[in-house]
N, C-alpha and C. Protein backbone atom coordinates (compact mmCIF):
# COMPACT_ATOMS: atom_id res chain seq x y z
N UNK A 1 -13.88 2.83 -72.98
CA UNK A 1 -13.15 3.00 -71.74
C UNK A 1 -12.11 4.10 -71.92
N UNK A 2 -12.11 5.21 -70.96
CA UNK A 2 -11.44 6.27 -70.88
C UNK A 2 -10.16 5.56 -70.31
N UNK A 3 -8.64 6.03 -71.28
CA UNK A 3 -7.44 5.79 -71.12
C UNK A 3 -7.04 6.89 -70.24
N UNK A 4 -5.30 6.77 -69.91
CA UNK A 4 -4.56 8.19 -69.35
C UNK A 4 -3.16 7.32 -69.32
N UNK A 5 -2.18 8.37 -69.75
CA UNK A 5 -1.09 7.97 -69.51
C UNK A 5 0.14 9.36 -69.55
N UNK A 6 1.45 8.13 -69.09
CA UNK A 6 2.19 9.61 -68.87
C UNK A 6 3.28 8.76 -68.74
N UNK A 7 4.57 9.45 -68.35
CA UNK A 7 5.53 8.78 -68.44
C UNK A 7 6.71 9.13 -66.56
N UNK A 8 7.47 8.00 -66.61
CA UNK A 8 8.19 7.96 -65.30
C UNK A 8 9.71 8.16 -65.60
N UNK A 9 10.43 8.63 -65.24
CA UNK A 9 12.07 8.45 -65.38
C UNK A 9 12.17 7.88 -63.98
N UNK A 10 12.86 6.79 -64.73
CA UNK A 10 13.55 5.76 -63.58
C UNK A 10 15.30 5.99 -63.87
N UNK A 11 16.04 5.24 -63.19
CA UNK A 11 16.88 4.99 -62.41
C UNK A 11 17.67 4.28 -64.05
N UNK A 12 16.66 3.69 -64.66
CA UNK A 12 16.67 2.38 -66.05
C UNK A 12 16.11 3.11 -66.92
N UNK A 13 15.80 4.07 -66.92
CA UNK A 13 15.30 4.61 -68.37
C UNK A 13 13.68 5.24 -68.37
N UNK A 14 12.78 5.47 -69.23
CA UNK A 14 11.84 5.99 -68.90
C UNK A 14 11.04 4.86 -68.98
N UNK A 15 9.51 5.18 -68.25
CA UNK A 15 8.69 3.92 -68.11
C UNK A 15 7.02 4.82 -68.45
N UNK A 16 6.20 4.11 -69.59
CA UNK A 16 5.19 4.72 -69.79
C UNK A 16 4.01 3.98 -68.87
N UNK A 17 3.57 5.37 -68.13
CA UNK A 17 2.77 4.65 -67.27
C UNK A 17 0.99 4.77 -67.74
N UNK A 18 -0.18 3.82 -67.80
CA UNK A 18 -1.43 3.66 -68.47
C UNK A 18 -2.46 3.60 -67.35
N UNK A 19 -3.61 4.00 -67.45
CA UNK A 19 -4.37 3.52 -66.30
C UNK A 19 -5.76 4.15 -67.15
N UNK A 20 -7.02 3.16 -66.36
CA UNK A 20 -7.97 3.25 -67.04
C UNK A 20 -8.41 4.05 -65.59
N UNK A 21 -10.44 4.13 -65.82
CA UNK A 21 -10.80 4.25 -64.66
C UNK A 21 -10.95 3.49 -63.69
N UNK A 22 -10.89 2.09 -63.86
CA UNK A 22 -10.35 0.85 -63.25
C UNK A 22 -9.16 1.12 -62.15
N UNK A 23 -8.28 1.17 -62.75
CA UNK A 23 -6.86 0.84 -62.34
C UNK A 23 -5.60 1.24 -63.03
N UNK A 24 -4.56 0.73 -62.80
CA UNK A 24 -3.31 0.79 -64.02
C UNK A 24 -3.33 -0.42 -64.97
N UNK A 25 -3.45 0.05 -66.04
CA UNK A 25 -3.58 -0.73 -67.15
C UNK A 25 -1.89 -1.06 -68.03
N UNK A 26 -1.17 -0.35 -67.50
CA UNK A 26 0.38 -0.88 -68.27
C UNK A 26 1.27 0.24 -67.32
N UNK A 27 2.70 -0.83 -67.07
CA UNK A 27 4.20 -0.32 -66.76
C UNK A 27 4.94 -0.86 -67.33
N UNK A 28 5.32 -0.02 -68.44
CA UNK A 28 6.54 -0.37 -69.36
C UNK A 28 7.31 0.14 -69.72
N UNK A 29 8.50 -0.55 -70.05
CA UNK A 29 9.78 0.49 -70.56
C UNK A 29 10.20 1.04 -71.73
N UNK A 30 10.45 2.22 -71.91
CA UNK A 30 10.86 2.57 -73.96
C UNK A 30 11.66 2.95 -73.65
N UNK A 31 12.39 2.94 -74.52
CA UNK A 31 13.51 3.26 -74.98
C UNK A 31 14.00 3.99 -75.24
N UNK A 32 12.46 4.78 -76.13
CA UNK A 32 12.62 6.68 -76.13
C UNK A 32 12.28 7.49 -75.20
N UNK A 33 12.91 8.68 -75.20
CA UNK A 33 12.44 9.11 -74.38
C UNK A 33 11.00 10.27 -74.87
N UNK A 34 10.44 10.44 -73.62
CA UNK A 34 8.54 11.06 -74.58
C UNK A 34 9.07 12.66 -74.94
N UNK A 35 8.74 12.80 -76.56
CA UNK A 35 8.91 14.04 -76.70
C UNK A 35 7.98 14.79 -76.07
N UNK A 36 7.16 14.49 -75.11
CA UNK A 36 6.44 15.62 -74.22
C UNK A 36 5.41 14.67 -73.39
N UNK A 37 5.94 15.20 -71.98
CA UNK A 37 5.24 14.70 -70.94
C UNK A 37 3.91 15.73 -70.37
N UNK A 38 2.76 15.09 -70.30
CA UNK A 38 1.48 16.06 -70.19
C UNK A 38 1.51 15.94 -68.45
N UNK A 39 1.02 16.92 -67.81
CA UNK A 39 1.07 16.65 -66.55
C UNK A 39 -0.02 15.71 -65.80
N UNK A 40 0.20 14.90 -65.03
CA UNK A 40 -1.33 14.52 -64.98
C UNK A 40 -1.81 14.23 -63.61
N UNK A 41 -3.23 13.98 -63.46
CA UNK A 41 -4.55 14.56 -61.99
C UNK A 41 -5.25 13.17 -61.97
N UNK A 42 -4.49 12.28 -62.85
CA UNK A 42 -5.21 10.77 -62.71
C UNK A 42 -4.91 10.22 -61.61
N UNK A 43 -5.77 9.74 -60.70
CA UNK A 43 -5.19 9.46 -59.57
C UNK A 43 -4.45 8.03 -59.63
N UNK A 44 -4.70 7.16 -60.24
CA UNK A 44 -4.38 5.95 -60.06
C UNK A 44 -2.48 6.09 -60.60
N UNK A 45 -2.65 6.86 -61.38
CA UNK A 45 -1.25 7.54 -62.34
C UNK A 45 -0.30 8.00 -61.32
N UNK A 46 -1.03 9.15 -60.54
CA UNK A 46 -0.26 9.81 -59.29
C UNK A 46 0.11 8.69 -58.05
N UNK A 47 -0.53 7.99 -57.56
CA UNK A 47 -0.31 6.93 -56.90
C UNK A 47 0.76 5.48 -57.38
N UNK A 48 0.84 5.39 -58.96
CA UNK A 48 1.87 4.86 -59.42
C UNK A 48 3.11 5.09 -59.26
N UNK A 49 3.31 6.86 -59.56
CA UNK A 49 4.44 7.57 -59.63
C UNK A 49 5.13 7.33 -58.14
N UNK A 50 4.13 7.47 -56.97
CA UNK A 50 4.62 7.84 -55.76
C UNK A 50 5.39 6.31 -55.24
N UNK A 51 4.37 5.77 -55.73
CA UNK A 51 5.32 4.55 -55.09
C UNK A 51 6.54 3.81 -55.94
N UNK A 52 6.38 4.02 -57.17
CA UNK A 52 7.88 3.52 -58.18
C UNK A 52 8.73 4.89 -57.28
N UNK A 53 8.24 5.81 -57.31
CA UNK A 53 9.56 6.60 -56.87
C UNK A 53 10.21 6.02 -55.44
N UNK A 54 9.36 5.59 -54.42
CA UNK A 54 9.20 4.59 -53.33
C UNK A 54 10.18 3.46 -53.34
N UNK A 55 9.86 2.75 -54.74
CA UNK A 55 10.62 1.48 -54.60
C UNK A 55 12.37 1.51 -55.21
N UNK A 56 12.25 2.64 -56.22
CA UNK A 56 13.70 2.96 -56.79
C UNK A 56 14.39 3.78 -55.62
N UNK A 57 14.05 4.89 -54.77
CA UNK A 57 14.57 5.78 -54.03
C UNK A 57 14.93 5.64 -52.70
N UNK A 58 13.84 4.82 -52.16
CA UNK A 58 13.33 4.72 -50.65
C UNK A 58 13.33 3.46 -50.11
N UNK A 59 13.42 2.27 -50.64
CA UNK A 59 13.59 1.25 -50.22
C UNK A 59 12.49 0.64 -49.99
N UNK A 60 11.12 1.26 -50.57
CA UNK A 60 9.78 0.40 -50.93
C UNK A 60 9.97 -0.80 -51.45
N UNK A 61 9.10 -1.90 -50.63
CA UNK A 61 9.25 -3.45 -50.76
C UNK A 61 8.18 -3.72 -51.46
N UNK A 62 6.96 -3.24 -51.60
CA UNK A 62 5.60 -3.60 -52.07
C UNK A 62 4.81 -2.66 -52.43
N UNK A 63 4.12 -2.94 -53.83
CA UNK A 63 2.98 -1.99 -53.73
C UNK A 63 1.55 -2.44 -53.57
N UNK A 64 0.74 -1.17 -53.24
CA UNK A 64 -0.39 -1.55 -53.20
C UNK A 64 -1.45 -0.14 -54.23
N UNK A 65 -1.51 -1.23 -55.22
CA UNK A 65 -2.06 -0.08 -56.48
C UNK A 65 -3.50 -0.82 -56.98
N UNK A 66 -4.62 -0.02 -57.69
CA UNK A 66 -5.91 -0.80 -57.86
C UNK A 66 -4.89 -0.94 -59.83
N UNK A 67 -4.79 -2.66 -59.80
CA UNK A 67 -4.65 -2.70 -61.02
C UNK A 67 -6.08 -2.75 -61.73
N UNK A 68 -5.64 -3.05 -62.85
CA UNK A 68 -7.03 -3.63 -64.42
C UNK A 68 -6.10 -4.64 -65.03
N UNK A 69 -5.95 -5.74 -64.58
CA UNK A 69 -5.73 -6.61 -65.00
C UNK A 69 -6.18 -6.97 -66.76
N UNK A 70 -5.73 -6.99 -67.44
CA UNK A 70 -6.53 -8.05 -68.72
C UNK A 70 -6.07 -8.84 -69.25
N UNK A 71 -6.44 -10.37 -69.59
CA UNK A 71 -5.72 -11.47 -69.50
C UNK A 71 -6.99 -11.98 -69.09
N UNK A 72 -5.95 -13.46 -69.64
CA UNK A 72 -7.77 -14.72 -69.55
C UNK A 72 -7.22 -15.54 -67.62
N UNK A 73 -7.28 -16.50 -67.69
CA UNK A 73 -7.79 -16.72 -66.23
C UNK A 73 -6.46 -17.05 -65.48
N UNK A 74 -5.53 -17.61 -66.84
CA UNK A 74 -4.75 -18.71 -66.42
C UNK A 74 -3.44 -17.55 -66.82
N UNK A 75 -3.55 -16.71 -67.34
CA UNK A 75 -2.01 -15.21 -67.13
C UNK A 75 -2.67 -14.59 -65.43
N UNK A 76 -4.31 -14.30 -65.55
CA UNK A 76 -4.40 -13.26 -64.38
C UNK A 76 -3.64 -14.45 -62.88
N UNK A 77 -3.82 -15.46 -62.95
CA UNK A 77 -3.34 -16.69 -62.17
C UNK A 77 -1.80 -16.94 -62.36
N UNK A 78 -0.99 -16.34 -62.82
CA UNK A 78 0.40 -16.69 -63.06
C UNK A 78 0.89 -14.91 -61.99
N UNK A 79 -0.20 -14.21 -62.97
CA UNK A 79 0.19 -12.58 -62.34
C UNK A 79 0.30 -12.66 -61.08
N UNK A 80 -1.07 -13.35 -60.26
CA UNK A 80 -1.23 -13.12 -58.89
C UNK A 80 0.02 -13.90 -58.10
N UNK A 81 0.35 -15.14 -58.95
CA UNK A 81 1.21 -15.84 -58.18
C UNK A 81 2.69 -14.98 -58.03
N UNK A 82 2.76 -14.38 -59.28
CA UNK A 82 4.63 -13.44 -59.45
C UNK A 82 4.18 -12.37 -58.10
N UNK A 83 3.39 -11.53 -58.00
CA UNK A 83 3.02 -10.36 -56.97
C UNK A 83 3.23 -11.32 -55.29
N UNK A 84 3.02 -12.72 -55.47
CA UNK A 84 3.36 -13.07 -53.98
C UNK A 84 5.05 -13.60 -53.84
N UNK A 85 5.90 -13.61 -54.74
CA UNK A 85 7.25 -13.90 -54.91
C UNK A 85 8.16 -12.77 -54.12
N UNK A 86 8.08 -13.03 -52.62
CA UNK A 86 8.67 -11.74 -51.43
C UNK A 86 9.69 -11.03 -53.37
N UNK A 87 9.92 -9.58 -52.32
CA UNK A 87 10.86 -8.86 -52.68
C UNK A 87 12.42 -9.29 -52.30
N UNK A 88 12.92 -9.10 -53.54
CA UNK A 88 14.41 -9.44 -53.36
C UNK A 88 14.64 -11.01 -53.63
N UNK A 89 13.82 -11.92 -54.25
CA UNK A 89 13.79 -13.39 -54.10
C UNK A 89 13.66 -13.77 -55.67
N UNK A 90 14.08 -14.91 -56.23
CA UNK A 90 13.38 -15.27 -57.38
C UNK A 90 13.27 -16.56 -57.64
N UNK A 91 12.26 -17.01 -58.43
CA UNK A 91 11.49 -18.22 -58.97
C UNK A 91 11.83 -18.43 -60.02
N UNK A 92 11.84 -20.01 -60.31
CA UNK A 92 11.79 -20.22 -61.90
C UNK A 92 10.65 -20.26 -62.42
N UNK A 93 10.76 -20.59 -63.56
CA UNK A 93 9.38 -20.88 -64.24
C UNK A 93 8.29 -21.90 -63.53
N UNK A 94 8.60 -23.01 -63.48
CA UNK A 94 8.73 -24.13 -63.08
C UNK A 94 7.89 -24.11 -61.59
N UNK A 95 8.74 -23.17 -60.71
CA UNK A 95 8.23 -23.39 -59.59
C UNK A 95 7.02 -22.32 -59.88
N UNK A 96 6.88 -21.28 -60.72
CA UNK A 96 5.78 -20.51 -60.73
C UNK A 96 4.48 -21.60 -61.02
N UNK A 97 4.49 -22.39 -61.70
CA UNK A 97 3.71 -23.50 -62.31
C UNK A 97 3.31 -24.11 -61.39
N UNK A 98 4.17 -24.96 -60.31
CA UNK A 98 3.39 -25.75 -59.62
C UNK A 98 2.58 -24.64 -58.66
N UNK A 99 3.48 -23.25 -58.16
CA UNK A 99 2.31 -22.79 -57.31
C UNK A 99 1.27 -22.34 -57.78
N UNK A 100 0.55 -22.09 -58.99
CA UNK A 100 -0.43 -22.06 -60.01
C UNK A 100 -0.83 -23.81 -59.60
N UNK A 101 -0.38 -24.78 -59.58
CA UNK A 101 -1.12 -25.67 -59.23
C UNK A 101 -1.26 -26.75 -60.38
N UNK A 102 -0.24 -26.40 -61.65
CA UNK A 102 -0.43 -26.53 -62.92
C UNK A 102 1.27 -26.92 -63.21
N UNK A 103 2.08 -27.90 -62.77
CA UNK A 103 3.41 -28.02 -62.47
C UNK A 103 3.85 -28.47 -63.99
N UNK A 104 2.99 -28.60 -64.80
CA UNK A 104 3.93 -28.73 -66.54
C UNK A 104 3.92 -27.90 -67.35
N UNK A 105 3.48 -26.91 -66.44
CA UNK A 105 2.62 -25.31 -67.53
C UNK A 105 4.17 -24.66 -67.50
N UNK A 106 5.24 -24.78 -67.04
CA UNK A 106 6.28 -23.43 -67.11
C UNK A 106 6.17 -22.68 -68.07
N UNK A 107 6.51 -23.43 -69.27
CA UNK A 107 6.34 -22.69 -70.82
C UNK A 107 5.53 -21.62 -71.13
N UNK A 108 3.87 -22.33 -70.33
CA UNK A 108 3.01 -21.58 -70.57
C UNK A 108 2.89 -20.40 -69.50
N UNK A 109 3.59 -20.66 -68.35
CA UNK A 109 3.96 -19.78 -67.58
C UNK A 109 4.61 -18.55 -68.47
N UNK A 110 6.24 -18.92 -68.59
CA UNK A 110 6.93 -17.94 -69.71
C UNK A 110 6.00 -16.89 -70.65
N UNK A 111 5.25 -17.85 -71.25
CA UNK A 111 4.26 -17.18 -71.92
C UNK A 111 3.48 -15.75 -71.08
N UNK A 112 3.09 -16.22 -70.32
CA UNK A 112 2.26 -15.34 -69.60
C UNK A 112 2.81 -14.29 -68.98
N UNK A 113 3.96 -14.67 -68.45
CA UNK A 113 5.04 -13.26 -68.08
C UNK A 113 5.38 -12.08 -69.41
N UNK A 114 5.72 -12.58 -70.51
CA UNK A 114 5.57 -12.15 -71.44
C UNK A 114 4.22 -11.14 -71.84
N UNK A 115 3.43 -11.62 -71.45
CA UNK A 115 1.92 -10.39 -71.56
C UNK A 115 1.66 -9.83 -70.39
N UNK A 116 2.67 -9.75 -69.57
CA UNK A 116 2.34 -9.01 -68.90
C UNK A 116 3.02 -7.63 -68.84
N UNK A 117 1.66 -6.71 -68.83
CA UNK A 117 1.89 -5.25 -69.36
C UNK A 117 2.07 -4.51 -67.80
N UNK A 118 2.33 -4.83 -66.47
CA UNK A 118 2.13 -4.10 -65.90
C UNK A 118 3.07 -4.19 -65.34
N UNK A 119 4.64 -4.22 -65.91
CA UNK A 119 5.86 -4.53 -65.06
C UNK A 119 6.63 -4.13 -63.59
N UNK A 120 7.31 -4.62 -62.92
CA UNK A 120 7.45 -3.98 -61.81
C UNK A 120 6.60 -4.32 -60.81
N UNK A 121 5.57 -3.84 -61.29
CA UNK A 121 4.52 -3.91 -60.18
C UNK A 121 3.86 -5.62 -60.33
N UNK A 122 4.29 -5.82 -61.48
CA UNK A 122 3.79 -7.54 -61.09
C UNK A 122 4.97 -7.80 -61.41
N UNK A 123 5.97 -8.57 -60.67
CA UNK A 123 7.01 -8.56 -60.61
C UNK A 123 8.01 -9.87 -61.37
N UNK A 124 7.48 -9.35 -63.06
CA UNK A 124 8.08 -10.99 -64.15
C UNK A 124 9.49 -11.11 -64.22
N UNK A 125 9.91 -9.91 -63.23
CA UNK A 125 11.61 -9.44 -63.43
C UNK A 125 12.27 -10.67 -62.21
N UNK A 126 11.59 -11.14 -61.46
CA UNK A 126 11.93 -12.26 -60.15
C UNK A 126 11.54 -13.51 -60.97
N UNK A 127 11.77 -14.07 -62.60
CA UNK A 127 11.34 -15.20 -62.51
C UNK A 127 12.39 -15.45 -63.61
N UNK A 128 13.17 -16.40 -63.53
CA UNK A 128 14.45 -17.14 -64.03
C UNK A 128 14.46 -18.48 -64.65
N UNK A 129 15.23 -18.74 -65.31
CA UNK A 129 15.05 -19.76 -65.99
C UNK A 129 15.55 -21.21 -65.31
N UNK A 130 15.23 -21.82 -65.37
CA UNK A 130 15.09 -23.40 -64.29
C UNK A 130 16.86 -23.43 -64.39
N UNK A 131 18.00 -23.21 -65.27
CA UNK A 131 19.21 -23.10 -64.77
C UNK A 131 20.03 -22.37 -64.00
N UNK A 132 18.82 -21.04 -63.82
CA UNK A 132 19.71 -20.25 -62.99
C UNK A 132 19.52 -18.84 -63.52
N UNK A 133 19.53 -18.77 -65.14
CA UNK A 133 19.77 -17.68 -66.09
C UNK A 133 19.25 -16.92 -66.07
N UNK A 134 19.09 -15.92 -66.46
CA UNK A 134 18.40 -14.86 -66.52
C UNK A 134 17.67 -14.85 -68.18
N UNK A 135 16.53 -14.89 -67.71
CA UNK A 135 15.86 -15.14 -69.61
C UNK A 135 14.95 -14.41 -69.72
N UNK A 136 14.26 -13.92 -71.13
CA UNK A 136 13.85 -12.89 -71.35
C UNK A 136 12.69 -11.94 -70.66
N UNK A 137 12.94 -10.43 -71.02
CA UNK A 137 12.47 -9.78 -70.33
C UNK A 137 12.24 -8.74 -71.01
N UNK A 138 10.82 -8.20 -71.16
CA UNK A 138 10.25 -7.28 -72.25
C UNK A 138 11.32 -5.64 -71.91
N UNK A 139 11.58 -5.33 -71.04
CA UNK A 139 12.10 -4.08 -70.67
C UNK A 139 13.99 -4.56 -70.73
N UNK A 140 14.26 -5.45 -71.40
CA UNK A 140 15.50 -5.94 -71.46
C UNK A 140 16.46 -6.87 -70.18
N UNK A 141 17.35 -7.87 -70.50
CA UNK A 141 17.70 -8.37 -69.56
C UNK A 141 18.71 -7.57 -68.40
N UNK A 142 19.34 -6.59 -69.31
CA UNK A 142 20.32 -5.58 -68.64
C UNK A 142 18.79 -4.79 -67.28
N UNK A 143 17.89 -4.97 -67.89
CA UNK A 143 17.08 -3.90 -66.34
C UNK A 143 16.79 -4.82 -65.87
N UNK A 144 16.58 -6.56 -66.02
CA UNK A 144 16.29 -7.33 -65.30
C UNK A 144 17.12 -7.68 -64.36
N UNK A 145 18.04 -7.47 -64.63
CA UNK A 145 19.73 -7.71 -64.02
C UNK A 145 19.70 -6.82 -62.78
N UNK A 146 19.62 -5.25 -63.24
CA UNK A 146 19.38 -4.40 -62.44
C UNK A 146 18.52 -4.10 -61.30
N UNK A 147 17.15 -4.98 -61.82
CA UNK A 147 15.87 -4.67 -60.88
C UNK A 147 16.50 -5.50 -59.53
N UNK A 148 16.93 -6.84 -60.24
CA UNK A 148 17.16 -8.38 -59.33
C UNK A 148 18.56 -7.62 -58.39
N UNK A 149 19.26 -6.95 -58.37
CA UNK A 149 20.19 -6.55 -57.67
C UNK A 149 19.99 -5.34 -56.46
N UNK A 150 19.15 -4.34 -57.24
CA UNK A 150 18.30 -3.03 -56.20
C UNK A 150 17.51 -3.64 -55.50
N UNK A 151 17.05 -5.01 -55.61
CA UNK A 151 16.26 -5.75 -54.63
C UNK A 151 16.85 -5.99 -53.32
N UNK A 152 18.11 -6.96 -54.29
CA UNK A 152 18.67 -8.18 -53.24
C UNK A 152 19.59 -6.91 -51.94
N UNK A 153 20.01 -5.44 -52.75
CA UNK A 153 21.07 -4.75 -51.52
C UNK A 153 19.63 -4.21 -51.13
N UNK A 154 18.53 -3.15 -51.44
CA UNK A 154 17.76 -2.79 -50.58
C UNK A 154 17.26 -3.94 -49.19
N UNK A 155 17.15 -5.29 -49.42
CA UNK A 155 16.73 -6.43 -49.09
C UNK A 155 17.82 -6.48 -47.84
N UNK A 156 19.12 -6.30 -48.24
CA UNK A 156 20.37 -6.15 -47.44
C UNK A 156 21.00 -7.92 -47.68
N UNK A 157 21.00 -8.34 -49.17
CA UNK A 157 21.33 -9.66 -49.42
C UNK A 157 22.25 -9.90 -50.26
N UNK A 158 22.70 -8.56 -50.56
CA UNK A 158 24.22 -8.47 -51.36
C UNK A 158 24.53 -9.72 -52.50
């Protein structure tokens, strides 16, 4: 399977963006920044860019991108459930579980947010810990903090 990737400057730092001929295959954050960005004609890539620039700039609420999911039945089933969590709103674990249908799985919920490589766009940054907290988050809790706030004022929920 033919890869492509490239990278985004966000608002939070840079974000390496992946896509097969499928779909987008990863949105994630480093830390470094890319000692060299290649230009790129991938469409699924170009259509990424347009709309993260969309949702950081413009007040984009949703995307609509052809992912590539990979993951066994019960992450692609946690994924689909985080992508219906409105914009600007967040879930715990817990409640991600029962709407999966599976109300003792949180943990294994957690788990599954955790593999998920396609951040942002499946949105593991809206899901909190059953006290309230803010708990871990592969791109750090400081951008989780951040994402959950550019939501709630674009949202107009201060």
């Amino acid at each position: 399977m033919q890869t492509f990737q490239t990278f985004y400057h966000s608002p939070i730092g840079w974000i390496q963006l992946e896509a097969s001929n499928e779909g987008i295959t990863g949105v994630n954050f480093t830390d470094e920044q890319p000692s060299e960005i290649a230009p790129t004609d991938q469409q699924y890539l170009l259509e990424c860019i347009q709309q993260l620039d969309g949702y950081f700039k413009s007040g984009r609420r949703s995307f609509s991108l052809t992912l590539n999911l990979r993951g066994t039945r019960f992450q692609q089933s946690v994924w689909n459930a985080l992508m219906q969590v409105p914009f600007g709103e967040i879930r715990t674990y817990g409640q991600i579980a029962h709407t999966i249908g599976n109300p003792k799985a949180a943990r294994a919920v957690g788990l599954a947010n955790n593999r998920n490589r396609i951040g942002i766009i499946i949105p593991c940054h809206r899901v909190i810990g059953a006290n309230g907290k803010l708990t871990g988050y592969a791109g750090g809790l400081w951008r989780k903090e951040w994402l959950l706030k550019h939501e709630r004022e674009v949202a107009g929920m201060h």
